[in-house]
Protein backbone atom coordinates (compact mmCIF):
# COMPACT_ATOMS: atom_id res chain seq x y z
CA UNK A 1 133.89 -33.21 28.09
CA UNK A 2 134.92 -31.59 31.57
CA UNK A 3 135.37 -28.13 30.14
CA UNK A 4 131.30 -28.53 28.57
CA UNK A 5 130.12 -29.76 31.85
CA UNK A 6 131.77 -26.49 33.43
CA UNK A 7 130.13 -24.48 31.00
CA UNK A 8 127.23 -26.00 31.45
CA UNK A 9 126.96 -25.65 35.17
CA UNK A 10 128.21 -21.73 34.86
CA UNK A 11 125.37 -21.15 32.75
CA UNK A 12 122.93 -22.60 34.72
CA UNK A 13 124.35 -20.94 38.03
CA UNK A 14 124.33 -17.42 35.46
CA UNK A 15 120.43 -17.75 34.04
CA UNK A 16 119.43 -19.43 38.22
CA UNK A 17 121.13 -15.80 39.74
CA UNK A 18 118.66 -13.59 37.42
CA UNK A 19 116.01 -15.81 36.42
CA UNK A 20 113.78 -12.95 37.87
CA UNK A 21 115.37 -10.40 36.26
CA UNK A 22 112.65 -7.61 34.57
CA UNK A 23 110.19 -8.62 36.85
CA UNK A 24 108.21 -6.34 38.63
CA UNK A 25 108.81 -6.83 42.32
CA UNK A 26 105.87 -8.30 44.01
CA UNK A 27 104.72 -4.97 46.80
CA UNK A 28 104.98 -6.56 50.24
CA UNK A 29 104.41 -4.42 52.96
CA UNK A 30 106.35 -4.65 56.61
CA UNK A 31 107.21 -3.39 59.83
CA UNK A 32 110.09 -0.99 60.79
CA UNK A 33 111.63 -1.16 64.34
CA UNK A 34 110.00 2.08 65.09
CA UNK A 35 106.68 0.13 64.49
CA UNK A 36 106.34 2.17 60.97
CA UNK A 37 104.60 0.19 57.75
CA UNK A 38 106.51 0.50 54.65
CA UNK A 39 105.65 -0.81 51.08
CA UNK A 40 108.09 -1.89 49.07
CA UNK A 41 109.10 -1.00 46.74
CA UNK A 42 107.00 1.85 46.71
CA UNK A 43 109.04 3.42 49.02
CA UNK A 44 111.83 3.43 47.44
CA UNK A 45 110.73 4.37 43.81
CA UNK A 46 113.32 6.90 41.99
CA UNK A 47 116.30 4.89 43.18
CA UNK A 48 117.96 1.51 43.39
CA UNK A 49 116.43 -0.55 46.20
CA UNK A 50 118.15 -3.96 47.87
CA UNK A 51 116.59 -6.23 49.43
CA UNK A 52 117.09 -9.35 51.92
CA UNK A 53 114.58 -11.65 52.32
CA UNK A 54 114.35 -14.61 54.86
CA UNK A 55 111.79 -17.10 55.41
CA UNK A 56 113.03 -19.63 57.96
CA UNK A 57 115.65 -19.62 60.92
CA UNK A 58 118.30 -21.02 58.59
CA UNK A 59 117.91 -18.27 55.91
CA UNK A 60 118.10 -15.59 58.59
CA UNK A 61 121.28 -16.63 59.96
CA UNK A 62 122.62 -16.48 56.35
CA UNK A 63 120.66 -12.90 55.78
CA UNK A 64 122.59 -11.46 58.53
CA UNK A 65 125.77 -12.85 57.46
CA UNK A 66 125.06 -9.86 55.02
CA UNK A 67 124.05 -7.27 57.18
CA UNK A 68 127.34 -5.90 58.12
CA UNK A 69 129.39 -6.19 54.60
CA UNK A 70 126.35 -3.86 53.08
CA UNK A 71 126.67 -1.99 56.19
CA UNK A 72 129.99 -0.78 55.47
CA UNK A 73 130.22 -0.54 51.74
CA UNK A 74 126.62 1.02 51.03
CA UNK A 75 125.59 2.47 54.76
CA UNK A 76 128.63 3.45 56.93
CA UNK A 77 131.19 4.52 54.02
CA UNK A 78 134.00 5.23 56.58
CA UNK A 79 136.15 6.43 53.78
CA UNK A 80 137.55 9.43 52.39
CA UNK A 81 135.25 10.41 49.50
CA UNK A 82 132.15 8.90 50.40
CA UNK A 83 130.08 7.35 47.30
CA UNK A 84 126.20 8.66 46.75
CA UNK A 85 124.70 5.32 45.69
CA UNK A 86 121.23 6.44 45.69
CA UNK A 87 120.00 2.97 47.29
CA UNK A 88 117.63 2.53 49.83
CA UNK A 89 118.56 -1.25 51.88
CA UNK A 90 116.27 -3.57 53.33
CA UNK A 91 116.72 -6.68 55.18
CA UNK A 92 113.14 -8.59 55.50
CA UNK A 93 113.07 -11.58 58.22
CA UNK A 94 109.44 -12.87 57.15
CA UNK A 95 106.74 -15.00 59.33
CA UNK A 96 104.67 -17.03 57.88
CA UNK A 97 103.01 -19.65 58.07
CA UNK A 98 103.49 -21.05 61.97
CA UNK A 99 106.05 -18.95 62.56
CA UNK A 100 103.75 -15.81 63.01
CA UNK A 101 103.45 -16.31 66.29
CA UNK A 102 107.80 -15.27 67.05
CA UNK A 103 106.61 -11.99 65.65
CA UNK A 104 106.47 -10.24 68.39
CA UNK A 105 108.99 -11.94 70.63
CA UNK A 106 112.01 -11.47 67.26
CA UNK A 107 111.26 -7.96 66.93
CA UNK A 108 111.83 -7.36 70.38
CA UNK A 109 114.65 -9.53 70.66
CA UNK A 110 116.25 -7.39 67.34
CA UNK A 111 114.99 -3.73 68.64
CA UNK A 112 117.57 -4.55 71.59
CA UNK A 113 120.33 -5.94 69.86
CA UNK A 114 120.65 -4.04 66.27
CA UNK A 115 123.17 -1.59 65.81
CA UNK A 116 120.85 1.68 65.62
CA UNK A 117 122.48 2.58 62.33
CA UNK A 118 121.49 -0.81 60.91
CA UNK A 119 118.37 -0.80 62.69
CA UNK A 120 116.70 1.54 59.85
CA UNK A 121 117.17 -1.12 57.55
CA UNK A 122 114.92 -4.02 58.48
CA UNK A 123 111.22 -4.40 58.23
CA UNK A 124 109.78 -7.77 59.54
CA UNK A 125 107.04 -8.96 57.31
CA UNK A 126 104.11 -11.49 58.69
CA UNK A 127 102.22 -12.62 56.67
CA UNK A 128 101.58 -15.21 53.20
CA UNK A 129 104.54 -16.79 51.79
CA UNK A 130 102.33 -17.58 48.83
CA UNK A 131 102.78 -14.20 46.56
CA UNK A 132 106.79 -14.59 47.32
CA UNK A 133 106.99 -18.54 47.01
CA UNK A 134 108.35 -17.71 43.06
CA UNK A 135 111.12 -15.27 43.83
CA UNK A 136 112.14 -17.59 47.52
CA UNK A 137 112.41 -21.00 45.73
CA UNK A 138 114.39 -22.55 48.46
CA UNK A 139 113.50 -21.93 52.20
CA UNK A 140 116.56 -22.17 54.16
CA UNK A 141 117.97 -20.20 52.27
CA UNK A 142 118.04 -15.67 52.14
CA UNK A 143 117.14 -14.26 48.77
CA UNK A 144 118.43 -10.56 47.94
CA UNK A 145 117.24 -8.54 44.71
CA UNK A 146 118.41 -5.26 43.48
CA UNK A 147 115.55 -3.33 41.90
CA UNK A 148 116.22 -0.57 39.79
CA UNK A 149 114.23 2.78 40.18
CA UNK A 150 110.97 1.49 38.51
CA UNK A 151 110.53 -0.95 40.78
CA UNK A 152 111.78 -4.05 38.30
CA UNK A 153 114.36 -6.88 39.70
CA UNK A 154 117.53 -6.20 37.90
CA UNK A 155 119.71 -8.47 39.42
CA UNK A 156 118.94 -11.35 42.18
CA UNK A 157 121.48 -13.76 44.44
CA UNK A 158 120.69 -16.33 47.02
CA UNK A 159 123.03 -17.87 50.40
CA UNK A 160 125.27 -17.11 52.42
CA UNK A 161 126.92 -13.35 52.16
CA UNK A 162 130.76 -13.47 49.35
CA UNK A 163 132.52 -10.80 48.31
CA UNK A 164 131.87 -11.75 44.62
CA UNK A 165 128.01 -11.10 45.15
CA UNK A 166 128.58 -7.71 47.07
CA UNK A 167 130.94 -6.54 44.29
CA UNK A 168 128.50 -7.61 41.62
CA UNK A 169 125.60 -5.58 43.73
CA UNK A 170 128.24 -2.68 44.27
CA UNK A 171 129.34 -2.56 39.77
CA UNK A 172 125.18 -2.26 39.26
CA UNK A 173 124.57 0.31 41.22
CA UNK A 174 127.68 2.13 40.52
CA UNK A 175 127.00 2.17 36.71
């Protein structure tokens, strides 16, 4: 009976992490740190694209638990022989709802403090919640979904940043 329940759970946990899968990304469009719009995933069409998304406080304090782990395996590549992922990143704090008005006042806060390499990398989005409320099921926390070059979610993870989900990210993109 324990070892059903376990299998159970896995694959509920397995069909929850790409319920979303073959989906067509919904476009949002957002705001660079260089005050630049860009559409995803338009912009990113002919490779893989990942992206962060946070809608409350809570979920972006677990979206940038991310931000440097994706840093160093898909931005930085300090190493020897340097991997060609073809990937564009994106990391999307999003305001909505009441919390439109810390627009202005967040992306000032984060044009200050970013790393300029990582800086690239987020867009802030303000705006409905409404055409994204499907793919962010649970507020507090950060959703992240790899699209493939067409534009369709091939893979999708929520929470905080592990090593497991990184390495699952890296094997898809790698393939």
């Amino acid at each position: 009976m324990k070892n059903l329940t376990i299998f159970l759970i896995s694959l509920f946990l397995t069909h929850y992490s790409i319920a979303n899968n073959g989906d067509k990304f919904p476009d949002i469009k957002g705001e660079t740190l260089k005050n630049k719009m860009i559409e995803l995933p338009k912009s990113a069409q002919g490779k893989y694209c990942l992206i962060g998304m946070a809608s409350s406080q809570k979920a972006e304090a677990d979206l940038q638990s991310w931000m440097q782990p994706v840093y160093d395996l898909f931005i930085n590549q300090n190493t020897f022989i340097p991997i060609d992922y073809n990937m564009d990143i994106f990391f999307v704090p999003m305001f909505t709802g009441a919390n439109k008005s810390f627009y202005e006042k967040a992306m000032q806060k984060t044009k200050k403090e970013i790393d300029p390499e990582l800086a690239p990398h987020v867009i802030f989005y303000k705006g409905s919640l409404d055409p994204y409320k499907a793919y962010l099921k649970d507020k507090s926390k950060p959703y992240f979904f790899v699209l493939d070059a067409n534009g369709k979610i091939v893979y999708s993870t929520s929470g905080k940043y592990t090593a497991k989900k990184l390495d699952q990210i890296e094997e898809l993109v790698s393939e």
